[in-house]
PDB file of N, CA and C in Angstrom:
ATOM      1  N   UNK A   1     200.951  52.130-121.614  1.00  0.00           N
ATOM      2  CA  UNK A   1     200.222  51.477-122.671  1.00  0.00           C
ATOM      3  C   UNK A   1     199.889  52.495-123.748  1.00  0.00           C
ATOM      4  N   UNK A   2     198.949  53.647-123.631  1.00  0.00           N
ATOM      5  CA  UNK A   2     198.941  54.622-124.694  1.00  0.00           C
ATOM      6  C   UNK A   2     198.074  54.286-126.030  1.00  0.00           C
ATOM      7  N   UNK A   3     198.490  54.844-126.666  1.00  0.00           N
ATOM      8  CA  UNK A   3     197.642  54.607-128.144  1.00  0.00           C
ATOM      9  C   UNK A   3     198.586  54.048-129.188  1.00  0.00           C
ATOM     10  N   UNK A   4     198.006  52.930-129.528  1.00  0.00           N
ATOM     11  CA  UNK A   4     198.818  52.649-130.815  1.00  0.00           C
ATOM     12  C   UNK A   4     197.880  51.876-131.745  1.00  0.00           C
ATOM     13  N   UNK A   5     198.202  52.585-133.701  1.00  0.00           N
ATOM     14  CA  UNK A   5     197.665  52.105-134.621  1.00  0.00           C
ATOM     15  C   UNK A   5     198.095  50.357-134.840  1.00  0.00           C
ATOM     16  N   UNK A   6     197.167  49.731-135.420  1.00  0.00           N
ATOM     17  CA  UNK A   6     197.821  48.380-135.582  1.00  0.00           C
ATOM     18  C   UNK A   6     196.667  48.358-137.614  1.00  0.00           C
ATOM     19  N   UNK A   7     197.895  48.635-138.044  1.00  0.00           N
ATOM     20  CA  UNK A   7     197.543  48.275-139.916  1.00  0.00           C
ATOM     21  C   UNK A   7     197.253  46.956-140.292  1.00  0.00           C
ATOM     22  N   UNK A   8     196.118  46.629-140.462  1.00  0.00           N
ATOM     23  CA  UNK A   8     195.500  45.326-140.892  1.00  0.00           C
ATOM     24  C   UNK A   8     194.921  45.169-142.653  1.00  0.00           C
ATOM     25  N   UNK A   9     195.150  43.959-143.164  1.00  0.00           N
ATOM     26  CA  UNK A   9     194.421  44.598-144.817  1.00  0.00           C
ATOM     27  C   UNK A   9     193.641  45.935-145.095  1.00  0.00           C
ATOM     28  N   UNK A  10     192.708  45.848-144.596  1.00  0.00           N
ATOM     29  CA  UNK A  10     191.493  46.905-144.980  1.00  0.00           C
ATOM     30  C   UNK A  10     190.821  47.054-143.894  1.00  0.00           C
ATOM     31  N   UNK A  11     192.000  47.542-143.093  1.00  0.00           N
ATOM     32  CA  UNK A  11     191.013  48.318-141.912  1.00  0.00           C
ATOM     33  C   UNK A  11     192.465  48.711-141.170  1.00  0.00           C
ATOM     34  N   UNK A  12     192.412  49.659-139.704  1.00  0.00           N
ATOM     35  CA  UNK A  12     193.351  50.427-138.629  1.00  0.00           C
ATOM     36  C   UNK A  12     192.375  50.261-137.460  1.00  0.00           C
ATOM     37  N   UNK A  13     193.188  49.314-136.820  1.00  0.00           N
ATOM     38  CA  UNK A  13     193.100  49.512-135.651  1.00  0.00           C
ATOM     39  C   UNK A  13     194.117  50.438-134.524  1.00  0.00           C
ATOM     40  N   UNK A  14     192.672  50.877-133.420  1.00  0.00           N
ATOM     41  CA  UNK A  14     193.592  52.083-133.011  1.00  0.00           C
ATOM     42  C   UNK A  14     193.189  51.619-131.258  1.00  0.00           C
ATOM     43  N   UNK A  15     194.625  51.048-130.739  1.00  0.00           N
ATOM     44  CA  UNK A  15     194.629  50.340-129.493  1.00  0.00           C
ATOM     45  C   UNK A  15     194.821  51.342-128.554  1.00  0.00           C
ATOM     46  N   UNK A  16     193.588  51.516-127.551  1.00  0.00           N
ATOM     47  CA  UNK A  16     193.618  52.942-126.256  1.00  0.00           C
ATOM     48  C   UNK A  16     193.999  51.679-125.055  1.00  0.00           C
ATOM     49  N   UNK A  17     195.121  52.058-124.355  1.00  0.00           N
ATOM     50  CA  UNK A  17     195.316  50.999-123.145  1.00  0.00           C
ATOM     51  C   UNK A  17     195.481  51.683-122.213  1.00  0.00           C
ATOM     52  N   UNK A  18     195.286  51.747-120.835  1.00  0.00           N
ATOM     53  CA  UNK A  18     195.435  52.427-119.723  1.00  0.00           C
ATOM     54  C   UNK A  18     194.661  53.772-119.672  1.00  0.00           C
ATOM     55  N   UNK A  19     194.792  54.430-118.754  1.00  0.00           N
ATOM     56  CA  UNK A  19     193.760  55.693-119.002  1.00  0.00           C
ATOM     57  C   UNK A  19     194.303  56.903-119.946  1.00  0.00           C
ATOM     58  N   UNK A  20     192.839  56.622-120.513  1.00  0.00           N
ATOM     59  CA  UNK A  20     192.875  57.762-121.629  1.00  0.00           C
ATOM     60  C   UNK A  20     192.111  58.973-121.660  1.00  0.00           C
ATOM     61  N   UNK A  21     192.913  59.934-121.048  1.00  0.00           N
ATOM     62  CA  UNK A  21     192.431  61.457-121.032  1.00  0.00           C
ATOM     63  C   UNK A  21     192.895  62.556-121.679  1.00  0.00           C
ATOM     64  N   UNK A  22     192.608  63.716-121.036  1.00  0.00           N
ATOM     65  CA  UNK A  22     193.081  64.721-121.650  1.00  0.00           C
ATOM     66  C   UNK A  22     194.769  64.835-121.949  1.00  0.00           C
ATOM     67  N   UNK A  23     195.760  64.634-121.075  1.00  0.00           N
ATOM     68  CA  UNK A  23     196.900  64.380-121.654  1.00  0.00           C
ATOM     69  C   UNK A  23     197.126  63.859-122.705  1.00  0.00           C
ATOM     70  N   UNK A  24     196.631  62.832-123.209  1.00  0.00           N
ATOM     71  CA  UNK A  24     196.449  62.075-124.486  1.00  0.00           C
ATOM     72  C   UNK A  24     195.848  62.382-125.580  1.00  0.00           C
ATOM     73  N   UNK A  25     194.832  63.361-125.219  1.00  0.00           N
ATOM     74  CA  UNK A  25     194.188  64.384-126.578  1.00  0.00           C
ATOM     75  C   UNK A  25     194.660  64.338-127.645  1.00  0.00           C
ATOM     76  N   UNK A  26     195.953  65.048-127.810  1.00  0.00           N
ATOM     77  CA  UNK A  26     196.324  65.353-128.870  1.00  0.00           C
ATOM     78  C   UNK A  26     196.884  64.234-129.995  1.00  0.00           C
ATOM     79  N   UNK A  27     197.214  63.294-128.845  1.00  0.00           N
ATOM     80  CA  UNK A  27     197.579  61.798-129.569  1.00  0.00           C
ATOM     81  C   UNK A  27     196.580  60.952-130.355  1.00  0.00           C
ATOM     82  N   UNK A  28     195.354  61.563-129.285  1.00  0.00           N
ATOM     83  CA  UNK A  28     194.369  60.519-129.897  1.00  0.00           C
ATOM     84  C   UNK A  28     193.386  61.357-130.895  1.00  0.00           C
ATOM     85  N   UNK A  29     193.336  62.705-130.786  1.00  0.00           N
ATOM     86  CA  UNK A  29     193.370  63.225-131.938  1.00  0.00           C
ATOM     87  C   UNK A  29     193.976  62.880-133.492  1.00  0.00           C
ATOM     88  N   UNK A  30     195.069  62.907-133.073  1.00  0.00           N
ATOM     89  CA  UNK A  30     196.176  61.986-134.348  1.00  0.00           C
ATOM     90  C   UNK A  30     195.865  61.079-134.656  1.00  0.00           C
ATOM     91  N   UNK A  31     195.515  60.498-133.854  1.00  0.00           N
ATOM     92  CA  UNK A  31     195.555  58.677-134.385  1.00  0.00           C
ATOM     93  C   UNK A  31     194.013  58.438-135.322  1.00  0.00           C
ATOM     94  N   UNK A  32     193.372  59.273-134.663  1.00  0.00           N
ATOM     95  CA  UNK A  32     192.166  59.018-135.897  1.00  0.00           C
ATOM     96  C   UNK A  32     192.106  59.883-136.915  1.00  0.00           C
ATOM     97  N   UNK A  33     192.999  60.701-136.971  1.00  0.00           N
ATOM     98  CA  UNK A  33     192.784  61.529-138.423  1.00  0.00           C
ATOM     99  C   UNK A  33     193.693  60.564-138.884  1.00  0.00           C
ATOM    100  N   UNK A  34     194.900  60.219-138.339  1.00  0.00           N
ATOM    101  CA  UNK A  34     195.622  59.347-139.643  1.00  0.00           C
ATOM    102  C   UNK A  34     195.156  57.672-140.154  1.00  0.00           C
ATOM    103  N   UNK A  35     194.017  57.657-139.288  1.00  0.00           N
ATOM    104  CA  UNK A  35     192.990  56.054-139.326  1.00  0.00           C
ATOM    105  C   UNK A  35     192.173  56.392-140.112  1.00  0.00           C
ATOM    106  N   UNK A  36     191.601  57.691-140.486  1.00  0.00           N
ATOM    107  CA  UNK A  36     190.242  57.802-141.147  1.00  0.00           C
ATOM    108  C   UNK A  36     190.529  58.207-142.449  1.00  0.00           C
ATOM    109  N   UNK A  37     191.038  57.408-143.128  1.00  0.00           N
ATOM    110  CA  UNK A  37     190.886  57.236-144.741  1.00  0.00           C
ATOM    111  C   UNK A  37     190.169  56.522-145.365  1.00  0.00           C
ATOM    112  N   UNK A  38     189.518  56.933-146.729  1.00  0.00           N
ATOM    113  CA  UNK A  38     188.807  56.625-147.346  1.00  0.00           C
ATOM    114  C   UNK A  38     189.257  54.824-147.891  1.00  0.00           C
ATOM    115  N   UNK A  39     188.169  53.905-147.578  1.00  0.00           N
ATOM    116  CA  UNK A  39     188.603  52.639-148.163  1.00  0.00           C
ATOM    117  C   UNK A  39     188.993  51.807-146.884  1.00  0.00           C
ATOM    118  N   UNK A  40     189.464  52.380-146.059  1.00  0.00           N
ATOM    119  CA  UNK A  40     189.879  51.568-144.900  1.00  0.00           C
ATOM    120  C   UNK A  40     189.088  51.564-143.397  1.00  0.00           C
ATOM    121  N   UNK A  41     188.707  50.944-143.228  1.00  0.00           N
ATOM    122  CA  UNK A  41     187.646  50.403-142.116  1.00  0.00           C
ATOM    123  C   UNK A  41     188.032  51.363-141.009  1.00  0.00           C
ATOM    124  N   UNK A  42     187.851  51.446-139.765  1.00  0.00           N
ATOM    125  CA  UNK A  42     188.737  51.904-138.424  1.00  0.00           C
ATOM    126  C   UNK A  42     188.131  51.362-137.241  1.00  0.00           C
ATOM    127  N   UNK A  43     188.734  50.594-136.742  1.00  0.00           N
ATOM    128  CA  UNK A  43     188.522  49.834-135.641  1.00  0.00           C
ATOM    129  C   UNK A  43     188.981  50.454-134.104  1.00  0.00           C
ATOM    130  N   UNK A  44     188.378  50.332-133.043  1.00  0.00           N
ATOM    131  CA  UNK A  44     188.829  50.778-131.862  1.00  0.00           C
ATOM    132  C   UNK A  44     188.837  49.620-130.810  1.00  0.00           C
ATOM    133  N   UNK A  45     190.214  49.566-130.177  1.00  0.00           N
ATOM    134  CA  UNK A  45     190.130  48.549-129.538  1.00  0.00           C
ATOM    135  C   UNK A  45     190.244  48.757-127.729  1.00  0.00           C
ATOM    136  N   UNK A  46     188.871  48.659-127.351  1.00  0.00           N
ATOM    137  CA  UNK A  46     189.553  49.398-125.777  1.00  0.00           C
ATOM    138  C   UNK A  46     189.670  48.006-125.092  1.00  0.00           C
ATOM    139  N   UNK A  47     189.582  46.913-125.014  1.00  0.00           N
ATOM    140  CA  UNK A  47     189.885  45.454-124.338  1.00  0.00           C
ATOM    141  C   UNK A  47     190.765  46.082-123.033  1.00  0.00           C
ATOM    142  N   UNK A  48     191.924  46.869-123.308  1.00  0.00           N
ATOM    143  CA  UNK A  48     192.921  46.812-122.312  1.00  0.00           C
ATOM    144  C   UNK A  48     192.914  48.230-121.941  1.00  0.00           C
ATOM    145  N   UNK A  49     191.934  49.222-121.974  1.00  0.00           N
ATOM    146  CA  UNK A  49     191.346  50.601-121.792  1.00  0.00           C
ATOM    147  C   UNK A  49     190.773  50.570-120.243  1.00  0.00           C
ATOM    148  N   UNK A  50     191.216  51.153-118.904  1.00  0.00           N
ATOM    149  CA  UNK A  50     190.744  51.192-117.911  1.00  0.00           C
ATOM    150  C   UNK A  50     189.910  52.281-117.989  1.00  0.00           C
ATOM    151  N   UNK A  51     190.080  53.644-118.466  1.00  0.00           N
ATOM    152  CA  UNK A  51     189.481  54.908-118.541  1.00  0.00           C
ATOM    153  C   UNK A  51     189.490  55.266-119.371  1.00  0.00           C
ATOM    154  N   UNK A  52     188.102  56.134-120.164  1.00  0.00           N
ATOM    155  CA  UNK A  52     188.159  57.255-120.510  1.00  0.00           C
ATOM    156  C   UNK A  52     187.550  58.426-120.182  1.00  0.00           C
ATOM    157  N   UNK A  53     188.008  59.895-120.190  1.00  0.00           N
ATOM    158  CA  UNK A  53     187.575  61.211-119.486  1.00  0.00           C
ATOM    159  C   UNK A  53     186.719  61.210-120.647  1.00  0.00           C
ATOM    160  N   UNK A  54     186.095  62.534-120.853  1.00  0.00           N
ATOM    161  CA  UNK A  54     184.913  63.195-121.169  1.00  0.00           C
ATOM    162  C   UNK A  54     186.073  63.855-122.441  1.00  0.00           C
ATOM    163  N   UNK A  55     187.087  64.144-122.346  1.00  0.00           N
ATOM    164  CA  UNK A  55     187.760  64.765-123.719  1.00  0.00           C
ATOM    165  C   UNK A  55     187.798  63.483-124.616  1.00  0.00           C
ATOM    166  N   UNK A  56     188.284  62.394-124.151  1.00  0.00           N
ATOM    167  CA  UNK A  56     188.586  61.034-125.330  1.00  0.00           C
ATOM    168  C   UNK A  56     187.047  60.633-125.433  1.00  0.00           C
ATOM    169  N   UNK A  57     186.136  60.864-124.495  1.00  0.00           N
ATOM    170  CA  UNK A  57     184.541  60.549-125.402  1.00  0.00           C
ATOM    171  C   UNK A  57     184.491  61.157-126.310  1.00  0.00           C
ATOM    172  N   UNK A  58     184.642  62.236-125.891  1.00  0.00           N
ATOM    173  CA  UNK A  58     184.550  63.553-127.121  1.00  0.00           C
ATOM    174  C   UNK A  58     185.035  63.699-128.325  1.00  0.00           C
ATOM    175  N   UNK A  59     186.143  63.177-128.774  1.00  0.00           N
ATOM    176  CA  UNK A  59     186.944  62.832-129.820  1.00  0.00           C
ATOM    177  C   UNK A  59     186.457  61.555-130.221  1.00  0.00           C
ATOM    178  N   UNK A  60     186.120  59.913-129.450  1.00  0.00           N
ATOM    179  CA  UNK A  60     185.756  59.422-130.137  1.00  0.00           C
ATOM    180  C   UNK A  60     184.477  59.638-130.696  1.00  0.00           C
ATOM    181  N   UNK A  61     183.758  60.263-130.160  1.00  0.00           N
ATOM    182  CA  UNK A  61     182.481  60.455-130.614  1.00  0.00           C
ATOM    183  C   UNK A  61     182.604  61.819-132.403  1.00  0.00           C
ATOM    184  N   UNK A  62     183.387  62.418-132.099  1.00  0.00           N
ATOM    185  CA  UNK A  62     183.802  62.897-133.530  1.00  0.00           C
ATOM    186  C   UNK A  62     184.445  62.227-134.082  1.00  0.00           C
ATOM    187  N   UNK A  63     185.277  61.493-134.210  1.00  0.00           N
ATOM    188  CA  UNK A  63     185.779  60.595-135.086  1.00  0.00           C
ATOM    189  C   UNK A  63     184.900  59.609-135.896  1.00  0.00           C
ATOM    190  N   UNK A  64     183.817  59.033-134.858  1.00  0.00           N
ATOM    191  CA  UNK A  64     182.810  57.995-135.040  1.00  0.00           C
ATOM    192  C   UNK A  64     181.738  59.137-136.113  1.00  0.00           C
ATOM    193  N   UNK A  65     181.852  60.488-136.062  1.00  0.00           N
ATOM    194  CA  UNK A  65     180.888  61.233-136.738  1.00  0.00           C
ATOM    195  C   UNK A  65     181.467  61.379-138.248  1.00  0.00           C
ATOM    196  N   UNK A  66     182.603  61.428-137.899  1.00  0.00           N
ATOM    197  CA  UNK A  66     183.503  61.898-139.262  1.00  0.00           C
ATOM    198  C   UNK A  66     183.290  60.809-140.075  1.00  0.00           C
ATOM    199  N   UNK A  67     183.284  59.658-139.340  1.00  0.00           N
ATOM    200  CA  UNK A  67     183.501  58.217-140.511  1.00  0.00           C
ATOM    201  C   UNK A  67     182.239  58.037-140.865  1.00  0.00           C
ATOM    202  N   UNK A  68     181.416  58.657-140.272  1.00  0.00           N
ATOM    203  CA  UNK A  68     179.958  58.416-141.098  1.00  0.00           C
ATOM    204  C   UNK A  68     179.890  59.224-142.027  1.00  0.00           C
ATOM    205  N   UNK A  69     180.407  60.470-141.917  1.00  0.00           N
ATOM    206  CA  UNK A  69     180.047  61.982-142.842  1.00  0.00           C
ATOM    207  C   UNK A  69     181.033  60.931-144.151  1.00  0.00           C
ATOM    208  N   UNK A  70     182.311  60.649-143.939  1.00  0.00           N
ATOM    209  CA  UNK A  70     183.157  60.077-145.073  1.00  0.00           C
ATOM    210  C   UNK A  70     182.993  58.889-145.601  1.00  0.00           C
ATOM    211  N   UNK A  71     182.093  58.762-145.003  1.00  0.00           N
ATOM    212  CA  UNK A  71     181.745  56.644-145.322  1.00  0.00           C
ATOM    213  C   UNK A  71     182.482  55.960-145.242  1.00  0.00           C
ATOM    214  N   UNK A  72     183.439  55.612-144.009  1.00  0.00           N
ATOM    215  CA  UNK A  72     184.075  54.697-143.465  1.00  0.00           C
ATOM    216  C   UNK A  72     183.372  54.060-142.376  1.00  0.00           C
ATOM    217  N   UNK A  73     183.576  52.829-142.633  1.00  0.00           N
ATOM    218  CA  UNK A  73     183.406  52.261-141.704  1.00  0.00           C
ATOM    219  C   UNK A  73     183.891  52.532-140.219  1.00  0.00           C
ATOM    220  N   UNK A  74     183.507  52.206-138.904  1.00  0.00           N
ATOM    221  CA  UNK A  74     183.833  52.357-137.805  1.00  0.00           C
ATOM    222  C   UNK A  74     183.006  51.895-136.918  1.00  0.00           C
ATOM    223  N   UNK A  75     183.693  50.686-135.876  1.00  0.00           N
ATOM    224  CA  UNK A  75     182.988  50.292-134.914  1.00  0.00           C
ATOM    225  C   UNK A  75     184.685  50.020-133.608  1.00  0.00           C
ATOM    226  N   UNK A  76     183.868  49.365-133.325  1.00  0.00           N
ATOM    227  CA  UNK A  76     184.988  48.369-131.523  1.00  0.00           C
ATOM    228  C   UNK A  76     185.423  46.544-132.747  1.00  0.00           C
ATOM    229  N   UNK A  77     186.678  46.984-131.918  1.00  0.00           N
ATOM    230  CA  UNK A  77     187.278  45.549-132.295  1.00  0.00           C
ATOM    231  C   UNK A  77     187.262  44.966-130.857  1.00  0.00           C
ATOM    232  N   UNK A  78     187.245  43.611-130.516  1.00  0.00           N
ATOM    233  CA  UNK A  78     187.262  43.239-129.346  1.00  0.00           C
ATOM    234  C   UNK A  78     186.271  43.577-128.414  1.00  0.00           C
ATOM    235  N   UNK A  79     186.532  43.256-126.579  1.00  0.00           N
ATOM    236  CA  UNK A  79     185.900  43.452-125.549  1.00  0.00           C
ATOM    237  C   UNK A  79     185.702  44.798-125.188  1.00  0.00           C
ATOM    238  N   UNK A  80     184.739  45.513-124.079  1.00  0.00           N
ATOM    239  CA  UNK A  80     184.799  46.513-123.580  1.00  0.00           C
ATOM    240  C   UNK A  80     184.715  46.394-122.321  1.00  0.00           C
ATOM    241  N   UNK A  81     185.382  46.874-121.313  1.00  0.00           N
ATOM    242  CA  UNK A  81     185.641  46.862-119.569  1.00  0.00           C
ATOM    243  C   UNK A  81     184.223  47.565-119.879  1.00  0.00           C
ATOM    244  N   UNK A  82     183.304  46.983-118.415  1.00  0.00           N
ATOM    245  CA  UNK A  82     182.203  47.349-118.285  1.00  0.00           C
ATOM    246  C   UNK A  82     182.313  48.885-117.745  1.00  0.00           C
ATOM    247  N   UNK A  83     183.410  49.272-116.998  1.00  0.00           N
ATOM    248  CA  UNK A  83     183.633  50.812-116.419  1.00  0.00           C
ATOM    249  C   UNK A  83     184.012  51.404-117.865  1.00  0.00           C
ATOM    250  N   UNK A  84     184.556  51.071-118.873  1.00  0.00           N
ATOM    251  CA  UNK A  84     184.465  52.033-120.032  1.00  0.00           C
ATOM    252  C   UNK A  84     182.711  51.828-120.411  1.00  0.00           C
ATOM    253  N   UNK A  85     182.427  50.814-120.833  1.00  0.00           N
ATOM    254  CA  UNK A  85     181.097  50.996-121.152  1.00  0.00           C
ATOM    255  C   UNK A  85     180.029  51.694-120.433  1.00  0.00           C
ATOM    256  N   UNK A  86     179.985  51.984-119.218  1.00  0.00           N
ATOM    257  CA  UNK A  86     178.993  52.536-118.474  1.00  0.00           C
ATOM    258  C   UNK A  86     179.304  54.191-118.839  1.00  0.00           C
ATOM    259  N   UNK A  87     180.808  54.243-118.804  1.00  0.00           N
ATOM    260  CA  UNK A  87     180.860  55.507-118.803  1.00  0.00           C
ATOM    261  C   UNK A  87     180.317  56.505-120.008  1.00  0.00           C
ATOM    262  N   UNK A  88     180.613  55.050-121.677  1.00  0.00           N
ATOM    263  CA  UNK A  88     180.187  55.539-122.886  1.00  0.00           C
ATOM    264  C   UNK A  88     178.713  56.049-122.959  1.00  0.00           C
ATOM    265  N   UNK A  89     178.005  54.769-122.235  1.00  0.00           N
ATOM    266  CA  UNK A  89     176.484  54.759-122.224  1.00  0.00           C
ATOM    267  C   UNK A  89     175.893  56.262-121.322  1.00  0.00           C
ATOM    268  N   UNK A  90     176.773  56.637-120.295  1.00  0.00           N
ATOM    269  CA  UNK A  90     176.362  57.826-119.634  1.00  0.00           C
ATOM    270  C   UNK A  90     176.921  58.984-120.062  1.00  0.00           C
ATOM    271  N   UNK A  91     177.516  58.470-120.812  1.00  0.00           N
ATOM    272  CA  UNK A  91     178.001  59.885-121.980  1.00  0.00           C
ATOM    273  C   UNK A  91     177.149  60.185-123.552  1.00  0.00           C
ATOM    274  N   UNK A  92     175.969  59.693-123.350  1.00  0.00           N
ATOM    275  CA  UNK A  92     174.924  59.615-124.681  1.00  0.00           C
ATOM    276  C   UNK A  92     175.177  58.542-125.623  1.00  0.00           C
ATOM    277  N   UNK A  93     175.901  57.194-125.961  1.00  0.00           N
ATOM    278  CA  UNK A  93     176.375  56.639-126.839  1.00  0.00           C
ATOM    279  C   UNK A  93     175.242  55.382-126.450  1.00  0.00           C
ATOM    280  N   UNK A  94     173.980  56.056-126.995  1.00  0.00           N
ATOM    281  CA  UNK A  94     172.910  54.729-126.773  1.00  0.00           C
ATOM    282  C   UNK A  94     173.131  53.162-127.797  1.00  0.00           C
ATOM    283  N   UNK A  95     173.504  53.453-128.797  1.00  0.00           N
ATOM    284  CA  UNK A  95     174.105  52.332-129.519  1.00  0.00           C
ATOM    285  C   UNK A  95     174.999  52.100-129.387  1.00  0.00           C
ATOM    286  N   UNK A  96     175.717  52.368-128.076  1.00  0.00           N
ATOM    287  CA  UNK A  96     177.296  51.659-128.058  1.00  0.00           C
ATOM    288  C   UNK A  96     176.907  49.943-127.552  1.00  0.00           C
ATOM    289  N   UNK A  97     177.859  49.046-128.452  1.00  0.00           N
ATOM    290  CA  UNK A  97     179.035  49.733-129.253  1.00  0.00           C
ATOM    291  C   UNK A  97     178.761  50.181-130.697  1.00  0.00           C
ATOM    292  N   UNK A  98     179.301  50.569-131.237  1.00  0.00           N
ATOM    293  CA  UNK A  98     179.070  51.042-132.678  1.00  0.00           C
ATOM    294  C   UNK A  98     179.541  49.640-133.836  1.00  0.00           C
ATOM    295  N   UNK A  99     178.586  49.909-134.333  1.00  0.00           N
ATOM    296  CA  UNK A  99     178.913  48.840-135.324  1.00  0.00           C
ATOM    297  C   UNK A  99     179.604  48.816-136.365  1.00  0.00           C
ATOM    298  N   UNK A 100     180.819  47.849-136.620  1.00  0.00           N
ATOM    299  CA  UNK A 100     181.817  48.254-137.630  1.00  0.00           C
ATOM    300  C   UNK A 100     181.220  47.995-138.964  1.00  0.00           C
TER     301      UNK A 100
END
């Protein structure tokens, strides 16, 4: 499953499916620098996300920082598996989900 952008009018969605860890870093690194442009929303869609490690918190949680520092928008498109959510919430993300 992996990461993949999905280009919508005015916004990127960026689909994490299956477990997403450190192998995937660098991908998912990518995928939000090339999502986080000015003007265009960025959406995250974990619906079909079984895992994430402590490196893909980590990145989303900078990404989610960056789009505030740049004034983009950024929240969750869709559902969250309650095992991703517990894990967000025990990883400091008291307002998860983030609001787009």
């Amino acid at each position: 499953m992996g990461i993949t952008l999905k280009q919508r009018d005015e916004s990127t969605v960026i689909c994490l499916g299956g477990d997403i860890d450190i192998s995937s870093a660098a991908e998912l690194k990518k995928a939000f620098v090339d999502a986080l442009k000015p003007g265009r929303a960025v959406l995250v869609s974990l619906d079909s996300n079984t895992d994430l490690d402590v490196t893909a918190i980590q990145l989303l949680w900078a990404a989610e920082h960056e789009a505030k520092v740049s004034g983009v928008k950024f929240g969750l498109d869709g559902q969250v598996p309650e095992k991703v959510s517990a894990a967000l919430k025990d990883a400091g993300f008291e307002e998860f989900p983030f609001p787009a």
